[in-house]
Protein backbone atom coordinates (compact mmCIF):
# COMPACT_ATOMS: atom_id res chain seq x y z
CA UNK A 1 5.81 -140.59 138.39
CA UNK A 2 6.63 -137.82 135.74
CA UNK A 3 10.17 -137.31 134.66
CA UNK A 4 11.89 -134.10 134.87
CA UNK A 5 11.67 -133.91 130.94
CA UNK A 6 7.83 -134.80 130.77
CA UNK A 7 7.28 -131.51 132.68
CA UNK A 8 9.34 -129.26 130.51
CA UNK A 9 8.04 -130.87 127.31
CA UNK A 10 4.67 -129.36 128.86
CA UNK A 11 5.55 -126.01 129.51
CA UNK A 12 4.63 -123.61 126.79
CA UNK A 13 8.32 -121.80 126.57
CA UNK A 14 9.83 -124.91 125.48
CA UNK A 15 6.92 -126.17 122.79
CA UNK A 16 7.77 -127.33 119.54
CA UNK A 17 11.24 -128.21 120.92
CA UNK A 18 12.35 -131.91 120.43
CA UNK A 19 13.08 -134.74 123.10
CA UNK A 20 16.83 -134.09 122.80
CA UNK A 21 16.41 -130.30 123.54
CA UNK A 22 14.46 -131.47 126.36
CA UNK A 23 16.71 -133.50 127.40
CA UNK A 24 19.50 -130.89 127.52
CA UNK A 25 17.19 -128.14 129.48
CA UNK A 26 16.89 -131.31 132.13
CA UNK A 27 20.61 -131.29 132.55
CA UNK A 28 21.23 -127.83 133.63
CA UNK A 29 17.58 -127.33 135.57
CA UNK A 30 17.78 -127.14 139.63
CA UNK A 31 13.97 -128.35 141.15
CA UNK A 32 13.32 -126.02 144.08
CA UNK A 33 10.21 -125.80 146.62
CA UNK A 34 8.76 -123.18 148.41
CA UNK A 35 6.48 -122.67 151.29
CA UNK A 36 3.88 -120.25 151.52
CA UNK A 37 5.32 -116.70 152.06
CA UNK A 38 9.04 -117.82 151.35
CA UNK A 39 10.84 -115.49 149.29
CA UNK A 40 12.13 -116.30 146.29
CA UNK A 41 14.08 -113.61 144.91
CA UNK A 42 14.04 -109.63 146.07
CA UNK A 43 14.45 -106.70 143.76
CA UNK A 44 18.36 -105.65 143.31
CA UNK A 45 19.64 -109.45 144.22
CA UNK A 46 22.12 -110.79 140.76
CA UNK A 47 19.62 -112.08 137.95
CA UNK A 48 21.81 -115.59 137.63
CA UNK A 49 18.94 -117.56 136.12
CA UNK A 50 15.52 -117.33 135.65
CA UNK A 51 12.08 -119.61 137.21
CA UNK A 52 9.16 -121.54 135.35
CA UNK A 53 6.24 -122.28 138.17
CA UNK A 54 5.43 -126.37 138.26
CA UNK A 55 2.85 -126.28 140.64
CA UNK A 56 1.79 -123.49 142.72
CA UNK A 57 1.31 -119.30 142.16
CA UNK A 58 3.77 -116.58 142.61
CA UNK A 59 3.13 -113.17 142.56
CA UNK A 60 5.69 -110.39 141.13
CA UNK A 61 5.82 -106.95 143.15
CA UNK A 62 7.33 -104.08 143.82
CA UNK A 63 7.80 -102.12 147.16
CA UNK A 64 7.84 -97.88 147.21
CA UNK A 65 9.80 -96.01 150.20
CA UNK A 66 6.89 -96.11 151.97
CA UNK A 67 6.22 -99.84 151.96
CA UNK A 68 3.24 -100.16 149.71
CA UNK A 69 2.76 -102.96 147.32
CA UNK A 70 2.34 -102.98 144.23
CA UNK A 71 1.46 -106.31 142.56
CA UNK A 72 2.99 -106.45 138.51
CA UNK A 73 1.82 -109.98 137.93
CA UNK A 74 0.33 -112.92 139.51
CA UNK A 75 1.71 -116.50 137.66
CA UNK A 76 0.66 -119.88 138.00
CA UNK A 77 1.64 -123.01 136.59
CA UNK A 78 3.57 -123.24 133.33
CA UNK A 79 4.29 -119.41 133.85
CA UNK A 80 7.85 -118.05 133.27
CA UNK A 81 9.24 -115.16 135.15
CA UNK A 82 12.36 -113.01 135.60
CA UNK A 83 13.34 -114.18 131.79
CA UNK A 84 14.58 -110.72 131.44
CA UNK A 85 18.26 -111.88 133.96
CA UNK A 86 19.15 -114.35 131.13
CA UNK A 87 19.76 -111.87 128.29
CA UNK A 88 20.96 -108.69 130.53
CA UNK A 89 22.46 -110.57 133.04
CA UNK A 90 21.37 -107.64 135.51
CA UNK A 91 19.46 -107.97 138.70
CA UNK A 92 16.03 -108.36 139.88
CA UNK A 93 14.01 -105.49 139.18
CA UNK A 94 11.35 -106.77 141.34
CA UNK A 95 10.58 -108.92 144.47
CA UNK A 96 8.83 -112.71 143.64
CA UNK A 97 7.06 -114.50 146.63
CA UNK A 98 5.20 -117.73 146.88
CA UNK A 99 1.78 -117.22 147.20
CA UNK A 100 1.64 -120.85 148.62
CA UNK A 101 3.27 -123.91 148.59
CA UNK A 102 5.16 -124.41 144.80
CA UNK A 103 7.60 -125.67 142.88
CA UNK A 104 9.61 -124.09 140.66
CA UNK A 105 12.33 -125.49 137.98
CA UNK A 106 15.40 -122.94 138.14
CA UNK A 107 17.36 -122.47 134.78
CA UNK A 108 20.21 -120.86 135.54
CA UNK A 109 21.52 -117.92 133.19
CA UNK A 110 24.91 -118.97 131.90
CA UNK A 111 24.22 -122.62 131.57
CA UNK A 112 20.88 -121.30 129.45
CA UNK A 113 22.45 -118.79 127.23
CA UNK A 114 25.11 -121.84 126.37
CA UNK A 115 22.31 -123.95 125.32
CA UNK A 116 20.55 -120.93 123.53
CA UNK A 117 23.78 -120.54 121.69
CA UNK A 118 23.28 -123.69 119.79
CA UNK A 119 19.35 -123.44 119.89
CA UNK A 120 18.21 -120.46 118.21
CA UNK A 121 14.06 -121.40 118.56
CA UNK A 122 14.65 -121.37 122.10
CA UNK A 123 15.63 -117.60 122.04
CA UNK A 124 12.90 -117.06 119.70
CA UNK A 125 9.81 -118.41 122.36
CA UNK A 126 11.29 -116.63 125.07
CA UNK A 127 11.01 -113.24 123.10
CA UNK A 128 7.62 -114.48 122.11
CA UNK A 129 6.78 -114.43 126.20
CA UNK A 130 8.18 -111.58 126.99
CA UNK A 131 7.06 -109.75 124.37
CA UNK A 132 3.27 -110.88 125.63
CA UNK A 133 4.58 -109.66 128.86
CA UNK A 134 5.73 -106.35 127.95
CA UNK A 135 2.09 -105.90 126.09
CA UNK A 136 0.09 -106.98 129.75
CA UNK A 137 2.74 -104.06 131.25
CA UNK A 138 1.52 -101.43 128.79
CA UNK A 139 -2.36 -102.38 129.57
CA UNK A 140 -1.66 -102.22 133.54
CA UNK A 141 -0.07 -98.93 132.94
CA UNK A 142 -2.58 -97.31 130.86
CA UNK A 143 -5.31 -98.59 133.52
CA UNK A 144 -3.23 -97.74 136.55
CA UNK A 145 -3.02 -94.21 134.80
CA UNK A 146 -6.25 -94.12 132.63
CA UNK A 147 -8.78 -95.78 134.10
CA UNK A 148 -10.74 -95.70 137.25
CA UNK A 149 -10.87 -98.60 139.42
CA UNK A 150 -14.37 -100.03 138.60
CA UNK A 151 -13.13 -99.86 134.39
CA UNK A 152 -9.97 -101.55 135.68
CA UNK A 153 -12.20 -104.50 137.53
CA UNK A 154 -14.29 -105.08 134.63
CA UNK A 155 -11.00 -105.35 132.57
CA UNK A 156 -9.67 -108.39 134.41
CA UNK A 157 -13.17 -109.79 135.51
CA UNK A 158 -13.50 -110.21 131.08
CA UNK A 159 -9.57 -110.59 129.85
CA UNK A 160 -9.94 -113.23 133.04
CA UNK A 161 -12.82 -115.12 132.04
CA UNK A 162 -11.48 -115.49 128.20
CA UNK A 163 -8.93 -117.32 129.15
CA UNK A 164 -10.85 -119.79 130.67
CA UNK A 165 -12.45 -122.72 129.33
CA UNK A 166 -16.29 -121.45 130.97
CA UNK A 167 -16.00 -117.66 128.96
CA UNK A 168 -18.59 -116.73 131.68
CA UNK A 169 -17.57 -117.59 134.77
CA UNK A 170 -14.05 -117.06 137.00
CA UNK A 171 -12.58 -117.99 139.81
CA UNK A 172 -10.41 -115.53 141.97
CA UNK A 173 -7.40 -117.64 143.08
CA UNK A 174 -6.00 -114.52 144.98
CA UNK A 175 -7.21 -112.73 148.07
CA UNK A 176 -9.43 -108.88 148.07
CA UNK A 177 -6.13 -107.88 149.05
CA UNK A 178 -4.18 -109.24 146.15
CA UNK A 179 -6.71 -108.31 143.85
CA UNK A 180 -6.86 -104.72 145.15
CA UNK A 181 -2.81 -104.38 145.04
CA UNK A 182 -2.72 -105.22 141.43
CA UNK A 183 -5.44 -103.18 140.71
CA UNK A 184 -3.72 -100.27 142.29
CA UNK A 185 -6.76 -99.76 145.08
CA UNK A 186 -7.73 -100.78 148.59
CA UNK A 187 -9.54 -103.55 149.65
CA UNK A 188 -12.66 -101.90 150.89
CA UNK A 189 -13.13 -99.82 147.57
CA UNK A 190 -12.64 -103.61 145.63
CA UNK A 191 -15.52 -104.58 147.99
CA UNK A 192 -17.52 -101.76 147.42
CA UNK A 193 -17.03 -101.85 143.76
CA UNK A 194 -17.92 -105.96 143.65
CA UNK A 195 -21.17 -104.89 145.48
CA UNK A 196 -22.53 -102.25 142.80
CA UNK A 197 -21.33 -104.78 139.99
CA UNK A 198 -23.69 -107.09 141.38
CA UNK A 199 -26.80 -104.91 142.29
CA UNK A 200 -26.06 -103.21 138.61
CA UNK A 201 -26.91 -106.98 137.39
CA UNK A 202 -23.69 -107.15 135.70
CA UNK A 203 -22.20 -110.00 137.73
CA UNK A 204 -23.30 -112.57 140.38
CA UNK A 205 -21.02 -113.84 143.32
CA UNK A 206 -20.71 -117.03 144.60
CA UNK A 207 -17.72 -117.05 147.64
CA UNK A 208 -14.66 -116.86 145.09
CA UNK A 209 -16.54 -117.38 141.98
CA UNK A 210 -17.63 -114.86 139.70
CA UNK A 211 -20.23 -115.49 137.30
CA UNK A 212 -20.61 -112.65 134.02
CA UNK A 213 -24.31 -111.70 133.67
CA UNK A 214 -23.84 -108.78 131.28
CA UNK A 215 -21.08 -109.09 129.55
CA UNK A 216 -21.80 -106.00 127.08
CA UNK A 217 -22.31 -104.01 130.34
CA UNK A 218 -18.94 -105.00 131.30
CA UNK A 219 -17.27 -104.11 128.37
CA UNK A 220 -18.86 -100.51 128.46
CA UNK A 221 -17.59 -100.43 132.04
CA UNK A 222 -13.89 -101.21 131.16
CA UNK A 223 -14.09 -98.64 128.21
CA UNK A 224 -15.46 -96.09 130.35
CA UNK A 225 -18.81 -95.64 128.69
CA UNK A 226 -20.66 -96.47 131.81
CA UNK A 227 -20.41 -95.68 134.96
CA UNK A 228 -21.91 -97.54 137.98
């Protein structure tokens, strides 16, 4: 059975850090589960720590007036999130909610800044992250803004299947409805979009898994050379 410590020596935020550091984050850490649908945090509620996902997915969102979602970021395992409470010591500026059963370590933000204190690398990975984060905000931006849905598709169908280990192949781990939320569409326009894709030759579905055909096509799709 793995030791608290064996998991955070495998998350990336805490790489390169040594057993005794590890050690230390496994003092202050609070293991928490959550079923499908529980809320973990909403926006405006104090930022007193911040979450790394064990096991599980959790997706980031915001609400307007009017009730509509708006998905910033779907994380999975070894993914941190709300990072941003433990140097402003603010609140939540968004809602996180367990897509389905996980577990999350907890670090909470005053025992972390203490260990920070004396471990100036730490400070330095978790700028690293959310520097990486702040870059994926300014690409959903300029597609939410910039692009039309089909070039914002094609966008995560590739930046999705690089960072797996099969470059042409992907498996959607979230719903149409997800998907279409983050995308900043509806689902029937995701489905209708999916369709042409795959008449176009460009991809080929398989029930969740998407398999690229055309990858150059795709990339003149997200650029907004082609249009389908």
């Amino acid at each position: 059975m793995k030791r608290i410590t064996d998991y955070i020596a495998s998350i990336p935020l805490f790489s390169g850090m040594s057993p005794e550091h590890h050690d230390e984050l496994a003092m202050i850490v609070v293991d928490q589960e959550f079923c499908r649908g529980d809320m973990i945090f909403s926006e405006g509620d104090a930022g007193n720590g911040f979450f790394v996902i064990i096991d599980g997915r959790v997706k980031i969102f915001k609400l307007s007036f009017e009730g509509k979602e708006q998905i910033l970021h779907i994380l999975g395992p070894g993914e941190p999130f709300a990072e941003v409470a433990v140097f402003t010591g603010s609140t939540y500026p968004a809602n996180a909610m367990a897509l389905e059963k996980s577990r999350l370590f907890f670090f909470p933000r005053k025992a972390f800044t203490e260990l920070i204190t004396s471990h100036p690398s730490l400070a330095m990975n978790m700028l690293a992250t959310l520097s990486f984060r702040l870059k994926q905000f300014s690409h959903m931006i300029e597609a939410l803004s910039l692009k039309e849905v089909p070039s914002r598709l094609a966008a995560y169908i590739l930046l999705t299947s690089e960072q797996n280990d099969n470059a042409h192949s992907i498996k959607l781990t979230v719903s149409k409805t997800q998907l279409a939320s983050l995308l900043g569409t509806i689902p029937e326009t995701l489905s209708r979009i999916l369709a042409k894709m795959t008449k176009n030759g460009l991809i080929q579905i398989d029930g969740s898994m998407i398999t690229v055909l055309d990858k150059n096509g795709l990339v003149e799709l997200a650029e907004g050379e082609m249009r389908l």
